[in-house]
Protein backbone atom coordinates (compact mmCIF):
# COMPACT_ATOMS: atom_id res chain seq x y z
CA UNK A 1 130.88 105.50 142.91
CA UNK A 2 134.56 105.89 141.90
CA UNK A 3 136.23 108.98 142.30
CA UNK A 4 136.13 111.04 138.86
CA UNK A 5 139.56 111.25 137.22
CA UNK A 6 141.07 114.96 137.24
CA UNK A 7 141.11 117.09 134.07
CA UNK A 8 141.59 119.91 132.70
CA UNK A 9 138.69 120.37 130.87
CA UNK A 10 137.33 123.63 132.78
CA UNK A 11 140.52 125.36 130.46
CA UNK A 12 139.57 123.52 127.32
CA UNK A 13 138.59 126.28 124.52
CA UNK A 14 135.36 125.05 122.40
CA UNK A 15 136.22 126.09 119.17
CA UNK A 16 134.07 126.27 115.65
CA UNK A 17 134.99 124.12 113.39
CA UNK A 18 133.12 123.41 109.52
CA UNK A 19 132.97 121.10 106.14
CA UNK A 20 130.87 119.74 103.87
CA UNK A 21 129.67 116.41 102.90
CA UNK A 22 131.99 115.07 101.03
CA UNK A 23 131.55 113.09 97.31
CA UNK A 24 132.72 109.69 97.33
CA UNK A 25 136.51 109.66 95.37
CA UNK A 26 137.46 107.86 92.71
CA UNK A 27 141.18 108.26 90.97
CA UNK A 28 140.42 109.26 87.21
CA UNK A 29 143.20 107.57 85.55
CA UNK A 30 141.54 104.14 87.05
CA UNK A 31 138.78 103.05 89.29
CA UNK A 32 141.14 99.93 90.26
CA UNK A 33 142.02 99.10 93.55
CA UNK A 34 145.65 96.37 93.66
CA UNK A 35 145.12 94.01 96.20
CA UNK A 36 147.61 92.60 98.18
CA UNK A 37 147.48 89.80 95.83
CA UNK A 38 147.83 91.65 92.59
CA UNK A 39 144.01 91.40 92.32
CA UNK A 40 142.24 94.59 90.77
CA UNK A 41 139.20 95.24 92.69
CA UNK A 42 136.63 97.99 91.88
CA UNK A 43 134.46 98.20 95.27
CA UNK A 44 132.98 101.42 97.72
CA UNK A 45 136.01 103.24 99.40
CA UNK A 46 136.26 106.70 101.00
CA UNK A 47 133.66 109.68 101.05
CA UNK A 48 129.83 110.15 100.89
CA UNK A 49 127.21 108.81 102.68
CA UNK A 50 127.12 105.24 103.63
CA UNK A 51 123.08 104.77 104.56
CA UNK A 52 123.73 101.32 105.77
CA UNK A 53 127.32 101.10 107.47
CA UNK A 54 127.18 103.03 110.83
CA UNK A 55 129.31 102.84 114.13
CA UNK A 56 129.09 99.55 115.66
CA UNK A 57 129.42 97.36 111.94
CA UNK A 58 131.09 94.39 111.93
CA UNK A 59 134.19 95.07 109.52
CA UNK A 60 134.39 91.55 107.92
CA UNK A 61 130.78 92.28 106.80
CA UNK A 62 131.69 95.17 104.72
CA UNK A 63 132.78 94.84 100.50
CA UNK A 64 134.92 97.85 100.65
CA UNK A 65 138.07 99.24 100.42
CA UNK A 66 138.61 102.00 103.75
CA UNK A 67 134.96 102.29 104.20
CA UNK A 68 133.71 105.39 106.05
CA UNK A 69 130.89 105.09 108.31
CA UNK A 70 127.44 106.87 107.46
CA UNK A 71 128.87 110.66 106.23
CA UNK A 72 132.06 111.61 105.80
CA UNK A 73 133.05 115.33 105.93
CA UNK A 74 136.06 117.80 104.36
CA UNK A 75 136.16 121.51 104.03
CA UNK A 76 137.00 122.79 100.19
CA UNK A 77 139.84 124.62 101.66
CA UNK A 78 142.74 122.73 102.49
CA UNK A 79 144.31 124.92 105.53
CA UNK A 80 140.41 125.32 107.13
CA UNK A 81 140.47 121.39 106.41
CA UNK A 82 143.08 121.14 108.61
CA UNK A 83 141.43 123.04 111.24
CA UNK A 84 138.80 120.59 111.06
CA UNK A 85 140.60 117.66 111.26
CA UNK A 86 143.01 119.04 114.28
CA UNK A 87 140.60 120.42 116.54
CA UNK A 88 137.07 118.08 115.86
CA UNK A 89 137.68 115.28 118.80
CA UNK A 90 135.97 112.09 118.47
CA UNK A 91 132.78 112.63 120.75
CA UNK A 92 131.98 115.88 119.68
CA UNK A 93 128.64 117.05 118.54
CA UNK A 94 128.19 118.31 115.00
CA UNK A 95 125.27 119.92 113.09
CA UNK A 96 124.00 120.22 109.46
CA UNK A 97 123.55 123.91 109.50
CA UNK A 98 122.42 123.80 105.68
CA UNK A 99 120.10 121.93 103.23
CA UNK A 100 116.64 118.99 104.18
CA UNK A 101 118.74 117.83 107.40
CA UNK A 102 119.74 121.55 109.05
CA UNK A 103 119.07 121.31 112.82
CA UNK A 104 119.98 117.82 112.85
CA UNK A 105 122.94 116.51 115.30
CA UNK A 106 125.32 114.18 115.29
CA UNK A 107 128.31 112.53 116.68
CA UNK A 108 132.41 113.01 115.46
CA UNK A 109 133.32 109.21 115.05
CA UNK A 110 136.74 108.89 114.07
CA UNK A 111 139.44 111.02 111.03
CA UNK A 112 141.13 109.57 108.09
CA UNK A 113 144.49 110.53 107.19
CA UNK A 114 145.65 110.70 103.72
CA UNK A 115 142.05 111.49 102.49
CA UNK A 116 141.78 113.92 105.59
CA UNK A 117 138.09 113.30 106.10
CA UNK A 118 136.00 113.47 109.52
CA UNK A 119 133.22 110.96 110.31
CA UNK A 120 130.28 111.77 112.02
CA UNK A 121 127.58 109.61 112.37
CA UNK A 122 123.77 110.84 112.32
CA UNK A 123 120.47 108.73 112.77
CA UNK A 124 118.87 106.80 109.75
CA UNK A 125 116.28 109.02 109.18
CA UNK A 126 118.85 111.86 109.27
CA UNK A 127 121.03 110.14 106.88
CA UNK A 128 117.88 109.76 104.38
CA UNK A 129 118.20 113.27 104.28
CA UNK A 130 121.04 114.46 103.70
CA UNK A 131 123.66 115.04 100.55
CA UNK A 132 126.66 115.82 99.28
CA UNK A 133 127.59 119.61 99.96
CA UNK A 134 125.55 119.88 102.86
CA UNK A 135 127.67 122.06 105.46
CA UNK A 136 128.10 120.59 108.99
CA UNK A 137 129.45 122.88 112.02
CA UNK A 138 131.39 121.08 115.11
CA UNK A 139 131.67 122.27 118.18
CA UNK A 140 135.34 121.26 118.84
CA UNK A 141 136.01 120.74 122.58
CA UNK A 142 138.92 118.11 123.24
CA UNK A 143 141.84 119.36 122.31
CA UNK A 144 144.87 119.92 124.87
CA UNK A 145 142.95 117.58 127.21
CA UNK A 146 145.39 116.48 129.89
CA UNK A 147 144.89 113.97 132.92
CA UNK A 148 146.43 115.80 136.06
CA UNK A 149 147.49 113.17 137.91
CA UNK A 150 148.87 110.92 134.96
CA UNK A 151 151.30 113.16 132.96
CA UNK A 152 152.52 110.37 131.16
CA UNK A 153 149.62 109.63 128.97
CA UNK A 154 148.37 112.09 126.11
CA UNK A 155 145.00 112.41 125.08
CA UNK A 156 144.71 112.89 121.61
CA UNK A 157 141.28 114.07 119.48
CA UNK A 158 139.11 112.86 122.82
CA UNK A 159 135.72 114.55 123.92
CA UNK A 160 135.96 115.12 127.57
CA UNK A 161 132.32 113.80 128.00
CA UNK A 162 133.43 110.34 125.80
CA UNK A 163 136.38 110.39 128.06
CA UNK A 164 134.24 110.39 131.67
CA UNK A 165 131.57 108.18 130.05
CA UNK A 166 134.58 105.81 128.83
CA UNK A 167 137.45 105.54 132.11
CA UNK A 168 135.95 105.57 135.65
CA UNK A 169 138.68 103.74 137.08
CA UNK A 170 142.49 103.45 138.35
CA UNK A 171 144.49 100.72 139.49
CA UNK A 172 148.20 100.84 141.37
CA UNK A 173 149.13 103.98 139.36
CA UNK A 174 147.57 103.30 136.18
CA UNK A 175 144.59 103.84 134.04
CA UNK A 176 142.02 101.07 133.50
CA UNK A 177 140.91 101.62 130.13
CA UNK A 178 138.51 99.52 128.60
CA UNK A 179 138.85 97.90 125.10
CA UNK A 180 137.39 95.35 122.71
CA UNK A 181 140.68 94.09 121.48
CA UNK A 182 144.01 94.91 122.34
CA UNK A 183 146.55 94.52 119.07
CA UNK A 184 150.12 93.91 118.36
CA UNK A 185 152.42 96.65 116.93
CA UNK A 186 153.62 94.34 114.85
CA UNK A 187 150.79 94.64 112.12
CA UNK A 188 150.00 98.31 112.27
CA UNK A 189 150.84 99.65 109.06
CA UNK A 190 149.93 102.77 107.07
CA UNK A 191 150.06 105.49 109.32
CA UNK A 192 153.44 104.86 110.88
CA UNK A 193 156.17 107.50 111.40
CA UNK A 194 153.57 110.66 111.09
CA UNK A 195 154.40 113.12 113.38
CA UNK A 196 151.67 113.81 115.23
CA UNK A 197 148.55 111.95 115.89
CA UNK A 198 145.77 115.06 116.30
CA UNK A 199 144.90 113.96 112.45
CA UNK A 200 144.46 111.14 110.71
CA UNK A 201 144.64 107.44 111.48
CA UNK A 202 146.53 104.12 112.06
CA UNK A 203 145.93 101.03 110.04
CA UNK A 204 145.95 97.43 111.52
CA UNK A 205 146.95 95.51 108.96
CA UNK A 206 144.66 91.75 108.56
CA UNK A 207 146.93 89.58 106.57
CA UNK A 208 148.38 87.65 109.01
CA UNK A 209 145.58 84.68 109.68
CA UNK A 210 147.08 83.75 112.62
CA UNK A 211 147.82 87.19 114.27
CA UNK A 212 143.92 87.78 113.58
CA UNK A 213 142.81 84.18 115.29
CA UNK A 214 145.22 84.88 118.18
CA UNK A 215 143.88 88.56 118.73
CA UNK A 216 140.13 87.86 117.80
CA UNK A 217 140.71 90.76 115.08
CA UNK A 218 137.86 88.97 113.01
CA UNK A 219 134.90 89.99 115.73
CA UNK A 220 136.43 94.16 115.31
CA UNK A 221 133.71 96.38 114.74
CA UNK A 222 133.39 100.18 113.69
CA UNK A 223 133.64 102.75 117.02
CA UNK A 224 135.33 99.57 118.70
CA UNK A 225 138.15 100.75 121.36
CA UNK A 226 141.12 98.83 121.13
CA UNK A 227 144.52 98.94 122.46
CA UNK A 228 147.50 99.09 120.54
CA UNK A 229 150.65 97.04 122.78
CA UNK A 230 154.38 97.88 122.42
CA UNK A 231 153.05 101.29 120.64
CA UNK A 232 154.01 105.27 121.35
CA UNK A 233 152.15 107.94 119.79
CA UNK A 234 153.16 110.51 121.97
CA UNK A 235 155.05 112.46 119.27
CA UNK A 236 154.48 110.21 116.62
CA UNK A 237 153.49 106.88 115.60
CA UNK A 238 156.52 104.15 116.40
CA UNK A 239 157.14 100.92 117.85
CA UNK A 240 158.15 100.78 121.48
CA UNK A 241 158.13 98.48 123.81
CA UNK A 242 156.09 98.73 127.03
CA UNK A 243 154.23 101.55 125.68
CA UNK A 244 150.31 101.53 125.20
CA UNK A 245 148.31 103.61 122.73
CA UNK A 246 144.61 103.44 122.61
CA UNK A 247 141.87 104.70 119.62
CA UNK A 248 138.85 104.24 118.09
CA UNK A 249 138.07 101.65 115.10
CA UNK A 250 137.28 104.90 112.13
CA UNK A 251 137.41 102.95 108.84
CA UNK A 252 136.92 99.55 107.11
CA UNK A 253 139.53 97.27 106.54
CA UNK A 254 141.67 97.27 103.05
CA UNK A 255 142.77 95.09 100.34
CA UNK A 256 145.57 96.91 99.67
CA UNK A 257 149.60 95.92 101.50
CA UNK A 258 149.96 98.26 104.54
CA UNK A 259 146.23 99.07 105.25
CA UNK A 260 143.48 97.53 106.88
CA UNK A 261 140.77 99.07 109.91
CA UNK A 262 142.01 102.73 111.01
CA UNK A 263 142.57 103.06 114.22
CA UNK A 264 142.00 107.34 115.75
CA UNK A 265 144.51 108.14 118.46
CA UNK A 266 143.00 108.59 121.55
CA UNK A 267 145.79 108.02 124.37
CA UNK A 268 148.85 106.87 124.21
CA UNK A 269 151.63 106.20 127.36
CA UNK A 270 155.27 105.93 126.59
CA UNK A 271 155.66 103.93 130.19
CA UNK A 272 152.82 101.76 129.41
CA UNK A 273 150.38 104.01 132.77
CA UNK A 274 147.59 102.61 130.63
CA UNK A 275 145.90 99.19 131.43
CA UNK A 276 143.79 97.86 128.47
CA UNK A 277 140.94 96.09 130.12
CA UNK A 278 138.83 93.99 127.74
CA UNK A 279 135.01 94.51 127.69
CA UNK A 280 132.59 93.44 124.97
CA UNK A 281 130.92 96.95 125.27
CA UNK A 282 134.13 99.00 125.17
CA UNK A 283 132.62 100.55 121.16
CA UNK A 284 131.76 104.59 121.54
CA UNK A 285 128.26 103.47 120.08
CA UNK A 286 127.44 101.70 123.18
CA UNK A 287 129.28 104.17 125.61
CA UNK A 288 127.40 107.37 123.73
CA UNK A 289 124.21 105.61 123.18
CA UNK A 290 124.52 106.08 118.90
CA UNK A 291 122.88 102.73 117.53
CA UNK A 292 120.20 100.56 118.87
CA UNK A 293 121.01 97.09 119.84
CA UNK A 294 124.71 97.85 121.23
CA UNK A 295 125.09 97.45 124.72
CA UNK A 296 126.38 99.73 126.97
């Protein structure tokens, strides 16, 4: 049995944190999305409950624009919203504590910027259940998560529990992490130059046919771990060479220039201490045991 890697987690504060189900959004000037193309597209985007798109979809199987995996989540008030989306860590339990569904737990997925929604992903029969305005509590434990003997690399919005399910392993000073896909910098897109990466999300743009061939973006699925090369997030999202972030696959992909599949921060190294390590299993719904059918 490898050694388990040193944390901090006996300091960690677990910390309340709440929202509702959200309604799915729609802009009320127009219901028109502008493709890349110049193509208006009127298809399911952000918010609600999405009964048949859980952690562990394949993203080119969804017709969607940002797609958010079975129920996304926002509190009504914008500075408690940002508690929610700061301190929730993917990993995380949450549970409806109102309406058909209270009792009922589930599992933080993933956040998306700009819309500043959680995902949390429940069981079918939970889903059935559930609706719009039903409140959801998270116990938020994650947050100031450090690795003691790799100060170099920054966990970001990471469960401890996800985190010693996920990396058992070192190698010659570094951190074997295990991913799906690892991704150029070069096509990350919306998301870029935000200055921190406890909220929101990173897009990896899909435009590039060849980029996607040569990276096996096409196979990416929802809760997939992938590894971002050439990429800091330490203090922000930027290009840099030799550094590695890591995340979780939170959204769809996009139609739209700039976006495509959002990516949560996890952990990111500025001196590249992080070794992606590709394994077919490397998706939090096969690591946390979510949805039938994915290994783990």
């Amino acid at each position: 049995m490898p050694t388990p890697i040193a944390t901090n987690r006996d300091k960690l504060v677990r910390l309340s944190v709440m929202g509702d189900v959200s309604q799915p959004r729609v802009r009320a000037a127009s219901p028109y999305r502008i493709s890349r193309e110049g193509d208006p597209l009127v298809v399911p985007a952000t918010g609600g409950i999405a009964y048949n798109i859980r952690i562990g979809h394949l993203i080119s199987e969804i017709m969607g624009d940002h797609v958010e995996p079975a129920v996304s989540m926002r509190n009504p008030d914008d500075t408690a919203n940002g508690g929610l989306n700061t301190f929730a860590c993917v990993g995380n339990t949450a549970e409806v504590v109102t309406g058909d569904a209270k009792g009922a737990t589930g599992t933080v997925t993933g956040k998306h910027g700009g819309i500043e929604h959680l995902m949390v992903d429940f069981p079918p029969d939970t889903l059935e259940k559930m609706k719009p305005g039903d409140r959801i509590l998270v116990k938020s434990l994650g947050t100031g998560l450090r690795l003691l003997e790799f100060p170099d690399i920054l966990p970001t919005s990471l469960d401890p529990d996800l985190f010693e399910a996920w990396i058992t392993e070192t190698r010659n000073g570094t951190l074997l992490v295990p991913v799906t896909h690892t991704v150029p910098a070069a096509v990350m897109g919306s998301g870029l130059g935000r200055d921190n990466v406890n909220r929101g999300d990173y897009d990896i743009t899909m435009f590039d046919e060849e980029t996607v061939e040569q990276y096996g973006l096409g196979t990416l699925r929802l809760g997939d771990l992938v590894a971002i090369l050439d990429a800091d997030s330490t203090y922000g999202r930027y290009y840099h060479k030799g550094s590695v972030s890591v995340g979780v696959v939170a959204h769809g992909d996009s139609f739209q220039a700039g976006h495509g599949p959002g990516v949560t921060g996890l952990l990111t190294s500025k001196s590249g201490a992080i070794e992606p390590v590709i394994d077919a299993n490397a998706n939090i719904g096969a690591i946390l045991g979510l949805v039938e059918g994915l290994a783990g």
